[in-house]
C-alpha atoms as a PDB file:
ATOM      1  CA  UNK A   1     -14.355   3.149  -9.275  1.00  0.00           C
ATOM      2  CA  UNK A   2     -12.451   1.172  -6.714  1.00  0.00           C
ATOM      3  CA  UNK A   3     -15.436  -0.582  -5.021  1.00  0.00           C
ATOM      4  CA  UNK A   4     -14.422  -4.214  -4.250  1.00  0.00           C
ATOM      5  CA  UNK A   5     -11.142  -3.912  -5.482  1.00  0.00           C
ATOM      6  CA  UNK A   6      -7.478  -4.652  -4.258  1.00  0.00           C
ATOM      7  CA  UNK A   7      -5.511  -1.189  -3.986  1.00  0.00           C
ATOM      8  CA  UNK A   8      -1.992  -0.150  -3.246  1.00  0.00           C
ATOM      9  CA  UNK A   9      -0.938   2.681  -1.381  1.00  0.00           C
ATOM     10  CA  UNK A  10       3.269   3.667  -2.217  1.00  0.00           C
ATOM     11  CA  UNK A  11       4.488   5.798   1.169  1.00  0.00           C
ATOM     12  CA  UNK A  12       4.501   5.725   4.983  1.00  0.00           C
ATOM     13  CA  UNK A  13       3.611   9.053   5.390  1.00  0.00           C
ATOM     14  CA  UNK A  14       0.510  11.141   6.574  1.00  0.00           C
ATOM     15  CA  UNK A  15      -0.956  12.015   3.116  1.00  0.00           C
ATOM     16  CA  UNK A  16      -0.860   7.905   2.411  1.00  0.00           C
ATOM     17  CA  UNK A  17      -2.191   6.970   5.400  1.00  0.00           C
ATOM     18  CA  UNK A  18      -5.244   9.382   5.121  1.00  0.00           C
ATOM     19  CA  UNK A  19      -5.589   8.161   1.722  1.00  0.00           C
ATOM     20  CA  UNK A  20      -5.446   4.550   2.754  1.00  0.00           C
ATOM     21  CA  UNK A  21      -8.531   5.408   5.798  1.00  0.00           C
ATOM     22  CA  UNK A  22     -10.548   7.473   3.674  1.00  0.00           C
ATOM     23  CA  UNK A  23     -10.118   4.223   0.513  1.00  0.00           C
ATOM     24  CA  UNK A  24     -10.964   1.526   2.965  1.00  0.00           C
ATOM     25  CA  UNK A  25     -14.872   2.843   2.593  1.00  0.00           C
ATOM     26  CA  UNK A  26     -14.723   1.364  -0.947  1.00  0.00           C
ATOM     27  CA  UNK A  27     -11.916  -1.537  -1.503  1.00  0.00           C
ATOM     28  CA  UNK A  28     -11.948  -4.728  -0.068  1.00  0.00           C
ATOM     29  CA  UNK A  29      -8.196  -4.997   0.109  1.00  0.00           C
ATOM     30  CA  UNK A  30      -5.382  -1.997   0.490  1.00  0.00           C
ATOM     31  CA  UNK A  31      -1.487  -2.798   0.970  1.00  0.00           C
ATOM     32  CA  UNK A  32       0.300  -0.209   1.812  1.00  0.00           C
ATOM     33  CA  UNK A  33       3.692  -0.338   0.495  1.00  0.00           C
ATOM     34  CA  UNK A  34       6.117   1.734   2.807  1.00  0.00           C
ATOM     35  CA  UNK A  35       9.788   2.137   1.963  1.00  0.00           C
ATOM     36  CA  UNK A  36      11.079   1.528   5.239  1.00  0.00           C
ATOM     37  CA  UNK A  37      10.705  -0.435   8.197  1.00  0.00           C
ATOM     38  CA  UNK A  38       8.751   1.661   9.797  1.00  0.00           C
ATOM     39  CA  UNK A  39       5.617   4.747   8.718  1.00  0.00           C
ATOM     40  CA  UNK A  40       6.466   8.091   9.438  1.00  0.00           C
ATOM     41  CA  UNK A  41       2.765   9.193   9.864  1.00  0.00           C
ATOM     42  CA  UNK A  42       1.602  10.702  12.933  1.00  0.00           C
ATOM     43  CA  UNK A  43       1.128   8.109  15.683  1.00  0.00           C
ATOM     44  CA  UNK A  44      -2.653   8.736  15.599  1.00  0.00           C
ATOM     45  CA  UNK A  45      -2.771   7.569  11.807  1.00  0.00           C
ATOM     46  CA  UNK A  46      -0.494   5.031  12.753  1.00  0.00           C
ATOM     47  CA  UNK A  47      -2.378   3.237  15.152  1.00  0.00           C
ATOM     48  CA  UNK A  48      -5.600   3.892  12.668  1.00  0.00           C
ATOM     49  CA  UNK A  49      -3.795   1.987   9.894  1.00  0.00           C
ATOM     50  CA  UNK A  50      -2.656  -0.961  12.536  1.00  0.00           C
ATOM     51  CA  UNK A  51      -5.805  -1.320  13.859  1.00  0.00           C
ATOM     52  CA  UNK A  52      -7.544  -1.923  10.214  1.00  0.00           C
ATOM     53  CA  UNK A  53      -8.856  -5.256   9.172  1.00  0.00           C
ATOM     54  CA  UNK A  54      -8.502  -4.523   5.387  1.00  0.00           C
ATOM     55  CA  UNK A  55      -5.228  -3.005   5.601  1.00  0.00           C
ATOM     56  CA  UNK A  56      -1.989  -5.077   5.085  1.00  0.00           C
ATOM     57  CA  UNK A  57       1.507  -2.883   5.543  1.00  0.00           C
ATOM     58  CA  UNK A  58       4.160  -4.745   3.401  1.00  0.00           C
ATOM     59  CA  UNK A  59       7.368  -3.428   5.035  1.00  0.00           C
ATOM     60  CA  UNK A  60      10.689  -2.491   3.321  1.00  0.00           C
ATOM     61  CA  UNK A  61       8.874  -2.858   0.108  1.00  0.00           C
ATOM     62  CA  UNK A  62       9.167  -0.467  -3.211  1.00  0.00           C
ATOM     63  CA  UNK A  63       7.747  -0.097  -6.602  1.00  0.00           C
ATOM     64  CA  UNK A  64      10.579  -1.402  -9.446  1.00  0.00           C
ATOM     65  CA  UNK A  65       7.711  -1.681 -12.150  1.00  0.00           C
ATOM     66  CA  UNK A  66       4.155  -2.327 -13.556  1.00  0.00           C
ATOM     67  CA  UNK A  67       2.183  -4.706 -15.370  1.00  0.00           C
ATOM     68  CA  UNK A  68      -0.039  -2.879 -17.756  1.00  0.00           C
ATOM     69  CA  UNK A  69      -3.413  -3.927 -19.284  1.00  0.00           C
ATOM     70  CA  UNK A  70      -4.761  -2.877 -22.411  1.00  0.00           C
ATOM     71  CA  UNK A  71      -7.290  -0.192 -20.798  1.00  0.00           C
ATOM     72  CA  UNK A  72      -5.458   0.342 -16.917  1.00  0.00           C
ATOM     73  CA  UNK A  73      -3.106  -0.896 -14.554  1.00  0.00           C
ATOM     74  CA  UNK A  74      -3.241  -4.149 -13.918  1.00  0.00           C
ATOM     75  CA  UNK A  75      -0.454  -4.830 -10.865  1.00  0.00           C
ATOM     76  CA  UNK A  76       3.191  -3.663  -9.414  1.00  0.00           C
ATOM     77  CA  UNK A  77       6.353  -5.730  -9.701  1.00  0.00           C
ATOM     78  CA  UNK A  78       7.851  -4.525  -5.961  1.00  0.00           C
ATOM     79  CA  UNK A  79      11.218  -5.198  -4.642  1.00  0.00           C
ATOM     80  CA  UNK A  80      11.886  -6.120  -0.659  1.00  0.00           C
ATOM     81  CA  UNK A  81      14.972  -3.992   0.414  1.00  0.00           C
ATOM     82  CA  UNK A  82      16.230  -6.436   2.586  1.00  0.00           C
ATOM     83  CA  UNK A  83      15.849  -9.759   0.807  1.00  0.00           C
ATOM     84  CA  UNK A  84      16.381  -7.814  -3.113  1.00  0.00           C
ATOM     85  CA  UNK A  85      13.785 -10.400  -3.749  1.00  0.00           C
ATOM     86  CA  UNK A  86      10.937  -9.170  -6.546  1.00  0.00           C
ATOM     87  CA  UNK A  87       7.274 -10.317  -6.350  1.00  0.00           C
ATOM     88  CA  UNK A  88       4.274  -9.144  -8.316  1.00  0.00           C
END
């Protein structure tokens, strides 16, 4: 389902950053989208994540919307914390 395809992970976080590993098997492309300016996951996850050439951490980033598609989702309108500044 996700094979070749550009994913986004919402949290910083050990569940998300499992998630994120165990997904980079299949997409090309994960951001992780994490709240802060820094992960809470464990430091071994962290460094796992960091290390990861298909994973790109947007910091102080959060989810203010979505851009549907007739049959699925087709992309997130996210908000930087710092700057207020939206981006899809």
């Amino acid at each position: 389902m996700f094979r070749n395809q550009e994913l986004t992970i919402v949290g910083g976080r050990d569940t998300a950053a499992e998630e994120t590993l165990y997904l980079t098997k299949y997409s090309s492309l994960i951001h992780i989208l994490v709240r802060r300016k820094e992960m809470q996951a464990s430091e071994t996850l962290q460094n796992q994540v960091f290390n990861h050439s298909n994973i790109i951490i947007l910091w102080n980033r959060e989810v203010v919307g979505v851009i549907p598609s007739d049959s699925k989702l087709e992309g997130l309108i996210i908000r930087n914390n710092q700057t207020v500044e939206t981006e899809k």
